[in-house]
Protein backbone atom coordinates (compact mmCIF):
# COMPACT_ATOMS: atom_id res chain seq x y z
CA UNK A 1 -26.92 3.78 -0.43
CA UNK A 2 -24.29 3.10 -3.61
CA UNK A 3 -24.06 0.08 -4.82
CA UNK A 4 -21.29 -1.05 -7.45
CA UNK A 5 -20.49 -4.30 -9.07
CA UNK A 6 -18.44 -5.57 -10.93
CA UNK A 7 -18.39 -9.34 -12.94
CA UNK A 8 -15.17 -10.24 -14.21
CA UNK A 9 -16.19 -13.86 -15.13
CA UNK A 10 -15.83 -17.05 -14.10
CA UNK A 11 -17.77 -16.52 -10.79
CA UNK A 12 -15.53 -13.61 -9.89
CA UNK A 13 -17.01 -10.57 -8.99
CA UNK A 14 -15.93 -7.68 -6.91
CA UNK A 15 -18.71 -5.61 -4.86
CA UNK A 16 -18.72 -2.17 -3.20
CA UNK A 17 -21.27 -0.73 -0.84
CA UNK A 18 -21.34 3.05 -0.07
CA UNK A 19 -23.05 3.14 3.39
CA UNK A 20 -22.59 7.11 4.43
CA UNK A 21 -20.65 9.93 3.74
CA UNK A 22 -19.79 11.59 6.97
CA UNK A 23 -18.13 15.65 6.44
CA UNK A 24 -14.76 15.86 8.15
CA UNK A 25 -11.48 14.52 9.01
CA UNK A 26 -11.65 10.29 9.70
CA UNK A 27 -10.86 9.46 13.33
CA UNK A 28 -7.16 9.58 14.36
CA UNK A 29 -7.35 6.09 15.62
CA UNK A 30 -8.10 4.93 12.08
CA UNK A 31 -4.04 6.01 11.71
CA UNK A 32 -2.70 4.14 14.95
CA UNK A 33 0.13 1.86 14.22
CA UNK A 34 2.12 -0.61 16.71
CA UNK A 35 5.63 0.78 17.78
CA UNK A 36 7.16 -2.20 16.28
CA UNK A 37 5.87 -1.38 12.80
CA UNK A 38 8.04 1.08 10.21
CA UNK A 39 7.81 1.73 6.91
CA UNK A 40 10.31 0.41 4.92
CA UNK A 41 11.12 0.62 0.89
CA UNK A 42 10.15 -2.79 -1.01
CA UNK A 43 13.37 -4.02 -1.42
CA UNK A 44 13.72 -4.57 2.31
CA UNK A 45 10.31 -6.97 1.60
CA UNK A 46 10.81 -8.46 -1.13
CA UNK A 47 14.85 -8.76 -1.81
CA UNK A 48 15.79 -11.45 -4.28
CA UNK A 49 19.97 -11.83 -4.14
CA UNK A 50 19.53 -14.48 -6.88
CA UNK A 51 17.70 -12.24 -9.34
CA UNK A 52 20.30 -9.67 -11.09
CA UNK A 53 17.85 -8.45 -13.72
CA UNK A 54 15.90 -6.88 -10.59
CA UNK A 55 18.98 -5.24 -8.78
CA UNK A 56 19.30 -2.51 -10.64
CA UNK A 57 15.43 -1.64 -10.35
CA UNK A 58 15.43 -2.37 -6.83
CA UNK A 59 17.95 0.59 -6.59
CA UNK A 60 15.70 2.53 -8.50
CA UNK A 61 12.58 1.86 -6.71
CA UNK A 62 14.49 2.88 -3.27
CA UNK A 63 16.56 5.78 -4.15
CA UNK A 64 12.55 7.16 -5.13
CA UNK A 65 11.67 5.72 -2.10
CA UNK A 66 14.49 7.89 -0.11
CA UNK A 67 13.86 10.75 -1.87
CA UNK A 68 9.97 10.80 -0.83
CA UNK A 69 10.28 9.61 2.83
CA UNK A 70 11.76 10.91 6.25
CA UNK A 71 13.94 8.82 7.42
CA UNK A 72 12.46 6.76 10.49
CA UNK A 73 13.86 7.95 14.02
């Protein structure tokens, strides 16, 4: 077993155990999603209409995400 930890100070601390290492590919199920879920870019999460400084990068950010993603069917 791998242990890792890591203090950050004032009583934070973040912890990872390694338990086992097993060879292949992870179980499908691990992957399942609910028919109701999509992916969508950010700016369909977090849209702020009041905020004109972040228009113009939340064009950016989804005409990357377009350009990297299927459309959804």
């Amino acid at each position: 077993m791998i242990q890792s930890r890591v203090d950050f100070g004032f009583g934070v601390v973040s912890e990872t155990t390694f338990v086992a290492l097993i060879p292949g590919d992870p179980a499908a199920e691990l992957f399942d999603t609910s028919d109701t879920l999509s992916e969508v870019p950010r700016s369909k999460l977090f849209y702020c209409s009041t905020c004109p400084v972040n228009t113009k990068r939340q064009r950016l950010l989804d005409s990357y995400y377009y350009s990297h993603h299927q459309p959804s069917k």
